[in-house]
Structure formats: structure tokens, C-alpha cells
Protein backbone atom coordinates (compact mmCIF):
# COMPACT_ATOMS: atom_id res chain seq x y z
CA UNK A 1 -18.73 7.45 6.19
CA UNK A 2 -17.03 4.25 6.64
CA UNK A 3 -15.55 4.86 9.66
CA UNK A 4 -18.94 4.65 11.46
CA UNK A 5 -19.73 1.34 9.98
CA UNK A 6 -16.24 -0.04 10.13
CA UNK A 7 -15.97 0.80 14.14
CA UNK A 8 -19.59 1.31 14.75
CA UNK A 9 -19.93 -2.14 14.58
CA UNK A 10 -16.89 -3.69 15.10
CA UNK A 11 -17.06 -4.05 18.88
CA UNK A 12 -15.83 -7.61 19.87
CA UNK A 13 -18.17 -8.28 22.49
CA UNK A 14 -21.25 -5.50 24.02
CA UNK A 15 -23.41 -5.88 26.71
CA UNK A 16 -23.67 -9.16 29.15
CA UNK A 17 -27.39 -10.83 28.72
CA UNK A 18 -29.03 -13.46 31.15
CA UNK A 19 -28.07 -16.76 30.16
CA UNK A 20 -30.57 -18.04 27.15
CA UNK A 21 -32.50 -14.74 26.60
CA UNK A 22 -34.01 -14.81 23.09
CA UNK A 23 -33.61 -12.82 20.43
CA UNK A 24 -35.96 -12.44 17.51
CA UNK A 25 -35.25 -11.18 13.88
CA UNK A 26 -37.43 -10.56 11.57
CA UNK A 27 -37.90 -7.95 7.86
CA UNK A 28 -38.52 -8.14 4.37
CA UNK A 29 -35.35 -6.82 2.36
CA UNK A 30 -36.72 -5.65 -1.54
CA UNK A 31 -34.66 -7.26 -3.69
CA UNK A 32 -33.36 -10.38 -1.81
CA UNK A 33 -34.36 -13.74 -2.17
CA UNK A 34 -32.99 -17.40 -2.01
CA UNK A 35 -31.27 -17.99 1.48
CA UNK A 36 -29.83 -15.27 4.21
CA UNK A 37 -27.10 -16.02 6.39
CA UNK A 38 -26.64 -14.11 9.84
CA UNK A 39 -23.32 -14.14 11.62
CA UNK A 40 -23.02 -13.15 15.22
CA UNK A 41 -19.80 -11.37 14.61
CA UNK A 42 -18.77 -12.21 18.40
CA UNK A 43 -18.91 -15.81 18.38
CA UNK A 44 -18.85 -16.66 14.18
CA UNK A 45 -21.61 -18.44 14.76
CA UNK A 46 -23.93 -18.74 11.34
CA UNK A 47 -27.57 -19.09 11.39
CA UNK A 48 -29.71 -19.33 7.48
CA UNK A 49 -32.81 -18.46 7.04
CA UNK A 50 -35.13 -18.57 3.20
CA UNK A 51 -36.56 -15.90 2.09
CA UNK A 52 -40.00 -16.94 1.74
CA UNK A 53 -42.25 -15.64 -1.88
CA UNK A 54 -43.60 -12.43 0.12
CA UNK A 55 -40.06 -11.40 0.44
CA UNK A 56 -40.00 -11.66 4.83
CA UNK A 57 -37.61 -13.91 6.58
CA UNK A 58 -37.31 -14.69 10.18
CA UNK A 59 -34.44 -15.91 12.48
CA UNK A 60 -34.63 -16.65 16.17
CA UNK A 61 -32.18 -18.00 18.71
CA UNK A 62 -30.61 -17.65 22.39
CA UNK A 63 -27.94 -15.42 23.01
CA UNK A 64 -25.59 -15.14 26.23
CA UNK A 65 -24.45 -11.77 25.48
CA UNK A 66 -25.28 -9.19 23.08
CA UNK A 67 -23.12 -8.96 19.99
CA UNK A 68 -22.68 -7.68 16.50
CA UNK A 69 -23.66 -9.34 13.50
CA UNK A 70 -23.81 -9.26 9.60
CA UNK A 71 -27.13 -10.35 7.64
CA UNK A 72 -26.34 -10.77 4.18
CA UNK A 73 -27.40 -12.45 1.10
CA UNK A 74 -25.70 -16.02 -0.22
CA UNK A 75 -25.52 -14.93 -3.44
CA UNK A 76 -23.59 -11.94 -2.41
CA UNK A 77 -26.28 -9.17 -3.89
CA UNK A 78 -26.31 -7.41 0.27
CA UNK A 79 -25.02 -7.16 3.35
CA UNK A 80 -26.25 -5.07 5.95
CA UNK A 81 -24.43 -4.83 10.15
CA UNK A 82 -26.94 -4.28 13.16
CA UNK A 83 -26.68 -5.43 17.14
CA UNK A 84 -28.30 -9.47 18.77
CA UNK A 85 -29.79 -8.13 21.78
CA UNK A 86 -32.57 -9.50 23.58
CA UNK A 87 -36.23 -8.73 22.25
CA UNK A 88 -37.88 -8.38 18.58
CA UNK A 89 -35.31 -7.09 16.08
CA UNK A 90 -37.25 -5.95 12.92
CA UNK A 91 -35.16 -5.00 9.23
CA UNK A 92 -36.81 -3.26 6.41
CA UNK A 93 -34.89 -1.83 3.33
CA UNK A 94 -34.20 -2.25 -0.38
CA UNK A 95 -30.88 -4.88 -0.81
CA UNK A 96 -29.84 -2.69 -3.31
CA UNK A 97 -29.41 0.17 -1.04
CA UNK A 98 -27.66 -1.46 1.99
CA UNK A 99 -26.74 1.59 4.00
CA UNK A 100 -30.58 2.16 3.90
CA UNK A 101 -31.50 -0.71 5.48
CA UNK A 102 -32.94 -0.13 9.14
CA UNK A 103 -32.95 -2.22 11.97
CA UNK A 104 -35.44 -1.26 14.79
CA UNK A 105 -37.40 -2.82 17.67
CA UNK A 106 -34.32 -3.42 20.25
CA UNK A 107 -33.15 0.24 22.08
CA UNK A 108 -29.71 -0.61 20.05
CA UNK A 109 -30.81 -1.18 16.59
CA UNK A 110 -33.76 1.40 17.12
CA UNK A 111 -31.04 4.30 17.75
CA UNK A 112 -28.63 2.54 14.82
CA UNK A 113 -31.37 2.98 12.37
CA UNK A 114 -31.75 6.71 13.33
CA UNK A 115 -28.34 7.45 12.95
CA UNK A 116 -27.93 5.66 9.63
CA UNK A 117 -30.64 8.17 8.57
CA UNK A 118 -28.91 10.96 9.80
CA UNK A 119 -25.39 10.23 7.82
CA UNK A 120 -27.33 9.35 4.71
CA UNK A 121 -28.27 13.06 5.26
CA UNK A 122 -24.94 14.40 5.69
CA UNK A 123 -23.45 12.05 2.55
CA UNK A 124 -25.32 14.57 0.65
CA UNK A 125 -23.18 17.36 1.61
CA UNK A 126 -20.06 19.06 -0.15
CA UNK A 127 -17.00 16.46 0.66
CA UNK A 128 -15.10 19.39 2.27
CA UNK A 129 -17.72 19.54 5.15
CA UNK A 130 -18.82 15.35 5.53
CA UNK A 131 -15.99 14.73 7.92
CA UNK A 132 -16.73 17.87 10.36
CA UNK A 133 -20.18 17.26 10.02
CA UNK A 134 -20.25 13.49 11.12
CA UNK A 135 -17.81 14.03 14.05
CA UNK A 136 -20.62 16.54 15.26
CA UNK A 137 -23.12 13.71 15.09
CA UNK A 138 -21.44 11.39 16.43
CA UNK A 139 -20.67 13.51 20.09
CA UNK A 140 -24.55 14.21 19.63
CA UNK A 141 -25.66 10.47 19.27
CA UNK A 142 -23.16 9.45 21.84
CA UNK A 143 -25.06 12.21 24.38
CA UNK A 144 -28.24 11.30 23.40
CA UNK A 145 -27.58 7.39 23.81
CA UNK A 146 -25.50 7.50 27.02
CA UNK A 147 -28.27 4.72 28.42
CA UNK A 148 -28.04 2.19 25.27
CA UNK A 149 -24.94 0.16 23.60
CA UNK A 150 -25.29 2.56 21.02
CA UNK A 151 -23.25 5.53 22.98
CA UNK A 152 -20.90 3.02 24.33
CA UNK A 153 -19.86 1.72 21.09
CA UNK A 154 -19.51 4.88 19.95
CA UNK A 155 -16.96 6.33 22.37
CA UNK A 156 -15.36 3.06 22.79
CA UNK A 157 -14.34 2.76 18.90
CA UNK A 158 -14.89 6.10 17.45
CA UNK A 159 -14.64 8.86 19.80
CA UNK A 160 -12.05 8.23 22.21
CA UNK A 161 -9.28 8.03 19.97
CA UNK A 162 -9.63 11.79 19.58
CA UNK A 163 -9.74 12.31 23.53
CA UNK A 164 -6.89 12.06 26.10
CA UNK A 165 -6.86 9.79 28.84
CA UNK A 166 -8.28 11.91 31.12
CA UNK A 167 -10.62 13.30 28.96
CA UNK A 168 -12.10 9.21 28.39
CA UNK A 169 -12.24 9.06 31.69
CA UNK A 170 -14.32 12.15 32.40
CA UNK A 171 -16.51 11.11 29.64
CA UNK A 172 -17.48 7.56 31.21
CA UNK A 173 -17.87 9.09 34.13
CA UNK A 174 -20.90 10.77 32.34
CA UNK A 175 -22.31 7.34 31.52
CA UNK A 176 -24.92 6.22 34.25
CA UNK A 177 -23.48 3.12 36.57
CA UNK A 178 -25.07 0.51 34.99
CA UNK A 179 -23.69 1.57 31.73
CA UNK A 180 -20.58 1.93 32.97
CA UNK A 181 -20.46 -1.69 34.65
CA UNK A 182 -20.76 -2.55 30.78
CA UNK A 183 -17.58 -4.60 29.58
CA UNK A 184 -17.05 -2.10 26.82
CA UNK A 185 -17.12 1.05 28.74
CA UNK A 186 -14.94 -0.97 31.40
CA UNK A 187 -12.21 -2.07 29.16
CA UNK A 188 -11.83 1.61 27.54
CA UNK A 189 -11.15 2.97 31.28
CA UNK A 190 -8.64 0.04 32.11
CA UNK A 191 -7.13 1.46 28.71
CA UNK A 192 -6.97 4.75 29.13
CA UNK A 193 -5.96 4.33 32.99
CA UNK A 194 -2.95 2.38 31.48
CA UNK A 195 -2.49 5.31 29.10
CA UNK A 196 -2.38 7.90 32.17
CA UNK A 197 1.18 6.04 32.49
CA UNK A 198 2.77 7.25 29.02
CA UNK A 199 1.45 11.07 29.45
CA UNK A 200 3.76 13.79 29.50
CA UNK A 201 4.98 14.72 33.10
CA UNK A 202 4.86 10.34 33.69
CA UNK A 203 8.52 8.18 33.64
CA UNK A 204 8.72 6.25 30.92
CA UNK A 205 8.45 2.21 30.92
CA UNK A 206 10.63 -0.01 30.00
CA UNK A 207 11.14 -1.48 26.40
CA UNK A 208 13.33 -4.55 25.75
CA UNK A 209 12.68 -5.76 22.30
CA UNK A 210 15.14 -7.91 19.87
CA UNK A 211 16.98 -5.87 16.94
CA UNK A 212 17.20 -6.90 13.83
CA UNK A 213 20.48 -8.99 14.45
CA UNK A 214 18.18 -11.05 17.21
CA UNK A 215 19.46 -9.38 20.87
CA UNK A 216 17.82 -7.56 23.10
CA UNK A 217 18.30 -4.03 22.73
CA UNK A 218 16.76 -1.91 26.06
CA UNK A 219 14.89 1.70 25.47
CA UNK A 220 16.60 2.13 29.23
CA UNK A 221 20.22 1.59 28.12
CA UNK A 222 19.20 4.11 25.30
CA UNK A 223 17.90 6.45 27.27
CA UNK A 224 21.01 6.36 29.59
CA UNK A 225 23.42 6.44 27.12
CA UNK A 226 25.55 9.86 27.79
CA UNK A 227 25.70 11.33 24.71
CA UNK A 228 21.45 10.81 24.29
CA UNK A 229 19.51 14.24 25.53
CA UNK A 230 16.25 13.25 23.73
CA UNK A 231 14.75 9.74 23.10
CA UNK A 232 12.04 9.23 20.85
CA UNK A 233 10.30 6.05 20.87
CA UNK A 234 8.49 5.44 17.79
CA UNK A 235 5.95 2.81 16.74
CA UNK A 236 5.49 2.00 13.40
CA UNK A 237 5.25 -0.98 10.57
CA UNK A 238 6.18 -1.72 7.36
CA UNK A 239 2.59 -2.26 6.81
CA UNK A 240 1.23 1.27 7.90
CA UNK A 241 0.89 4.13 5.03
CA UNK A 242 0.68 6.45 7.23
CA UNK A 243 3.80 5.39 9.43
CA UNK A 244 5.65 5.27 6.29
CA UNK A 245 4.80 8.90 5.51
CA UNK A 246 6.16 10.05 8.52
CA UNK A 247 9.29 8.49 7.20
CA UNK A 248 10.77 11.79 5.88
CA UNK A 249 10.13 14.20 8.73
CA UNK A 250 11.88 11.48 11.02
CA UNK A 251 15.06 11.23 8.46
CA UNK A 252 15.10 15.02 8.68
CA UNK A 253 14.78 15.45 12.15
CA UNK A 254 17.23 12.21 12.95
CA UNK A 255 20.01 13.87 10.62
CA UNK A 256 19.46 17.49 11.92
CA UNK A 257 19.44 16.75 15.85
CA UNK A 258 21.62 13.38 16.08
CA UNK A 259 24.34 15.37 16.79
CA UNK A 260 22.80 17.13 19.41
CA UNK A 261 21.75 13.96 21.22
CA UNK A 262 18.73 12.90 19.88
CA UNK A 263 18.09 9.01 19.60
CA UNK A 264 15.20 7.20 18.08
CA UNK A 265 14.05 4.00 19.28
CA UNK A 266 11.74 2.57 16.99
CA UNK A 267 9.59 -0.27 18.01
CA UNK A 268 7.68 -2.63 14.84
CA UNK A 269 4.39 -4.27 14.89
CA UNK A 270 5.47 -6.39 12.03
CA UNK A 271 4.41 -10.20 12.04
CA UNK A 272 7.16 -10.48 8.96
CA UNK A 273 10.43 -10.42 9.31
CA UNK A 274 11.43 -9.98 5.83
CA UNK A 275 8.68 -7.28 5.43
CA UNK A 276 10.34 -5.04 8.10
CA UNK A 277 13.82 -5.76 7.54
CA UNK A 278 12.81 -5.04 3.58
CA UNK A 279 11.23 -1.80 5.05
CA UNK A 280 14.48 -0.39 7.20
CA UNK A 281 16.84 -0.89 4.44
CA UNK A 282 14.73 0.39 1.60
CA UNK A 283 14.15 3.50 3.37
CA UNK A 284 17.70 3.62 4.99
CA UNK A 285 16.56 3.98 8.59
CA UNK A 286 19.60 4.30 10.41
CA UNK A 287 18.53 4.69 13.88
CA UNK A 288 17.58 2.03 16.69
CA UNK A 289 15.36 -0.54 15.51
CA UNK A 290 13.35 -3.18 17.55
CA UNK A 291 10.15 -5.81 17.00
CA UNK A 292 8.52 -8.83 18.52
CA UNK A 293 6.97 -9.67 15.46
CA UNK A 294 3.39 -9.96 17.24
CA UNK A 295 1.29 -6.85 15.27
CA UNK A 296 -0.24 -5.07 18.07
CA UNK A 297 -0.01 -7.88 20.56
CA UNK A 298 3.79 -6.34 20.96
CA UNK A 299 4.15 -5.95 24.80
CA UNK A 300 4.58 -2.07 24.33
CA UNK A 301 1.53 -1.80 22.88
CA UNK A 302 -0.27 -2.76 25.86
CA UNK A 303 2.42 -0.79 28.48
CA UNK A 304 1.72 2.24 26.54
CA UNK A 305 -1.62 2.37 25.63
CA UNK A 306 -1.15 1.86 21.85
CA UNK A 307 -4.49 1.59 19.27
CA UNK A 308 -2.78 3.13 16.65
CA UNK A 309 -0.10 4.07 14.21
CA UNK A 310 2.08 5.82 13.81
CA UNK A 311 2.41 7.28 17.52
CA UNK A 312 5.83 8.47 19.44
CA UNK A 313 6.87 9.56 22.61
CA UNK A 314 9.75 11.93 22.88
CA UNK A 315 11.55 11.52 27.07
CA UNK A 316 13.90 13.50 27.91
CA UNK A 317 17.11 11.30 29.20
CA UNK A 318 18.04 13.79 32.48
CA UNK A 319 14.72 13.34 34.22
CA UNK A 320 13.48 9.97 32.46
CA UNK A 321 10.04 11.23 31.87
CA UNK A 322 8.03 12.03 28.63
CA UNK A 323 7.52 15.31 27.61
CA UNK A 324 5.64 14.94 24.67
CA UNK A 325 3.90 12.80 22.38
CA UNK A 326 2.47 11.73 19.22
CA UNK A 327 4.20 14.81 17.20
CA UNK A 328 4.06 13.87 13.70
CA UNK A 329 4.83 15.86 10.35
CA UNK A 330 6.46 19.09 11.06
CA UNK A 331 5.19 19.33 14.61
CA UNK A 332 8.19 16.99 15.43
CA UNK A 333 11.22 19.14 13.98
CA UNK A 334 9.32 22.48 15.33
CA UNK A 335 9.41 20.38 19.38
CA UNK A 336 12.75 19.52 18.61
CA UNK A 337 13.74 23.13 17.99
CA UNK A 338 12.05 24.47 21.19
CA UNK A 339 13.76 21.60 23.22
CA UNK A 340 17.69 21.37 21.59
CA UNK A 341 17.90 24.51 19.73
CA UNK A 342 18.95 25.45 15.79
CA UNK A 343 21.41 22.99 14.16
């Protein structure tokens, strides 16, 4: 369930607005009381408001784009997300039920509040089924708010990362034009046009990152190394459970197919150095290791398309293109096996 709030609402700028258009806020929260403090979550701007002895409050103010933003208490008792857009924005809920809280009144917030009802529905389910069940909702509510922010958000931070490039594409293409003029849906194309590049069937770009000694170590002097058949570039960080749990299969694969020609050249979105040195030698990670220290500002990030981690790219060294990626567990020594044989 937290994933919807978490990238719901965590859109760093939505739609464009006419300069000055007003926005008006207005509820009564049960429960809340002393003073309210709204923060448009795009600019950090904070605006307070009292809670006056009925229990309402009221903010109003001028945006110059549509944005995300946080209401909560200053005592700390609630905290509730919902979209600035232009119009009457209207809250009502108990503070002690937050996730209950709906906004409504703006086509946003009005389609917000009716998906918040529809996951408190499905929190009520056996675990087992929660996670199928809100994936289904949130391809429905994406459909059925194709003309709103609402549908844009969601594909933008939610649903694309379970969608190839093309298939992102395709799906914008489904948004009407106006819609897709939108910043958000434009960025996620310019994304996933990028990530066309670093499909299978593509060549591979270039990588030159420092190692942990400080020189520049290039994927393309890996990759046309002799004795290399198979390259996998992996990105990773000290910092990233996941990545770390892929540790094993790697170590397995690296010692089984080494000899074979198989390379990996893994590329860190560490910021610390000491934390990914710490990490290569506690593990023992004996293959190629590279990081600007920049988190996911690292230059291969944005050559290959990279919101996540842990994700690879396996190229094969004869025709420099990629043949596969993002195989993780034991999808990675079954590939190899296909592509080099038993060892």
C-alpha cells in the first residue's frame, strides 16, 4: 500500500498552470486542532493556517504550476498528501485515520480520493492477494484517468517501471495530446526513448568510470579484451538490499563462467567512498569495479535509462550489442548456460 502513496505523490513537478491561477483549500479534519502547515512539495514552500473552534481551516494562494503537497498537523498528530491545482480543493477526514482523509473538488484530488477508497478496500484482503489486487487497480485508474494528472502520475511513477520501453511508449500514445504535452508524460517518453538505446539487439554505450585505485577504467577496453566473450555491466550500491542480495548469484556465476570469458563490469551509485570500498572487500568482489560517487546522477544512469537497482546488461563482446538484461537470481546462471555452455 505504500507504494501508491510513496510514488503516487512523489512527482517533482505535474501539470503547467497560467501564471497566478488560484488555488483554494479548504476541510475540517476530526481530531486536529492548533495550527496546520501545507507544503507544496515542488517548491518547499510552507503556508499555516489555525484551525478555528468548529474544527474547518482554510488556505488560499497562487500557484504557477500544479504540484504535490503535504497538509499536516504541527504537533505531529497527521499528515495527509493530495495535488495544488487550480480551483476549490475541499479535505474531510478523521486525523486519526490519515489514509481516510479525502481530498475532492479539483479533477486530481476528486479521482485521488476515489482511489484511496478503493485500496482501503483491498487493505482488507488476505496479504497473499493485496499486491495483485492493487496492480489491477492501478492499470484501471490509470485507464479511467487518462484526461487528469491522476493517470499521468500513475504511469509515470508506478506503472512504467513494469513496462518496456516500447511498451511506455505505446501507452502515452494512448493519452490524449494535451495530456501528453504534459511535462510528466513528456519526460517519461524522453526516458524511455533513451532506454530504446540499452535494449537487446542495440550496441552498447560507452562507460568510463574511475576504479577504486582512482583511473579510468573503460567498459569498451573490457569489452574488447580477447579473452572476454560475455560482459555484464552491473549497477549496484553498497546502499541497496536488494543489490546486495544479488551478491551470491553474481559470485557463483563470476567463479563458474570466468574461465569461459565472462567479465563483470560493475558500475556504483555510491556518494561514499569508504561505504563502497567497505562493501567490495567485505563481500570479496573480485571482478571490475567502477563509481563516480554521484548516486543516480552517475552519467550511466542517464545513458542507460537507469531508475533502479539492481539492473545489468549482459553484451556479447563479438558483435558489441546487448543481448539481455536485467537477469537477476537464478535467471542469470540459467542465460549464462544457454549462451557459454556447462562449466
Amino acid at each position: 500500500m505504500q507504494r501508491m502513496l510513496c510514488l503516487l505523490l512523489a512527482a517533482a513537478a505535474l501539470c503547467g498552470c497560467a501564471d497566478g491561477e488560484r488555488y483554494r483549500l479548504s476541510g475540517s479534519v476530526e481530531g486536529a486542532e492548533g495550527v496546520l502547515l501545507l507544503t507544496n512539495l515542488c517548491t518547499s514552500e510552507v503556508d499555516s493556517a489555525r484551525v478555528d473552534p468548529k474544527g474547518r481551516f482554510r488556505f488560499e494562494g497562487r500557484l504557477s504550476e500544479a504540484a504535490p503537497a503535504l497538509l499536516r498537523s504541527a504537533d505531529g498528530r497527521f499528515a495527509t498528501r493530495l495535488f495544488l491545482e487550480p480551483g476549490s480543493i475541499e479535505l474531510s477526514g478523521r486525523a486519526s485515520e490519515p489514509m481516510g482523509i479525502r481530498p475532492a473538488g479539483t479533477p486530481a484530488n476528486e479521482a485521488l480520493g476515489r482511489l484511496r477508497d478503493s485500496v482501503t478496500l483491498i487493505s482488507h484482503l488476505a496479504f497473499e492477494r493485496q499486491d495483485s489486487a492493487y496492480r489491477a487497480l492501478e492499470r484501471r485508474c490509470m485507464e479511467a484517468n487518462r484526461d487528469n494528472l491522476l493517470g499521468a502520475t500513475l504511469l509515470s511513477y508506478n506503472i512504467a517501471e513494469e513496462l518496456s520501453p516500447r511498451e511506455v511508449l505505446a501507452c502515452i500514445d494512448r493519452f490524449p495530446a494535451r495530456m501528453q504535452q504534459h511535462r510528466l508524460l513528456a519526460e517519461l517518453k524522453q526516458r524511455a526513448l533513451q532506454a530504446l538505446k540499452s535494449e537487446p539487439g542495440e550496441p552498447y554505450t560507452e562507460i568510463v568510470q574511475p576504479a577504486p585505485d582512482g583511473t579510468p577504467l573503460s567498459l569498451r577496453e573490457t569489452v574488447q579484451k580477447p579473452s572476454n566473450r560475455y560482459v555484464l555491466v552491473e549497477f549496484w550500491a553498497s546502499w541497496c538490499g536488494p543489490c546486495m542480495k544479488e551478491v551470491p548469484y553474481l559470485k557463483q556465476a563470476y567463479e563458474r563462467y570466468r574461465p569461459l570469458g565472462l567479465e563483470i563490469y560493475a558500475v556504483s551509485f555510491d556518494r561514499d567512498r569508504d561505504a563502497w570500498l567497505g562493501a567490495i572487500r567485505q563481500h570479496d568482489l573480485r571482478w571490475l569495479q567502477v563509481s563516480e560517487l554521484k548516486h543516480f546522477d552517475n552519467s550511466a544512469a542517464h545513458d542507460y535509462a537507469i531508475r533502479s537497482i539492481p539492473s545489468n546488461l549482459l553484451i556479447d563482446t563479438q558483435s558489441g550489442t546487448i543481448v539481455d538484461r536485467n537477469l537477476r537470481g537464478e535467471r542469470l546462471g540459467r542465460r549464462l548456460e544457454e549462451l557459454m555452455g556447462q562449466h
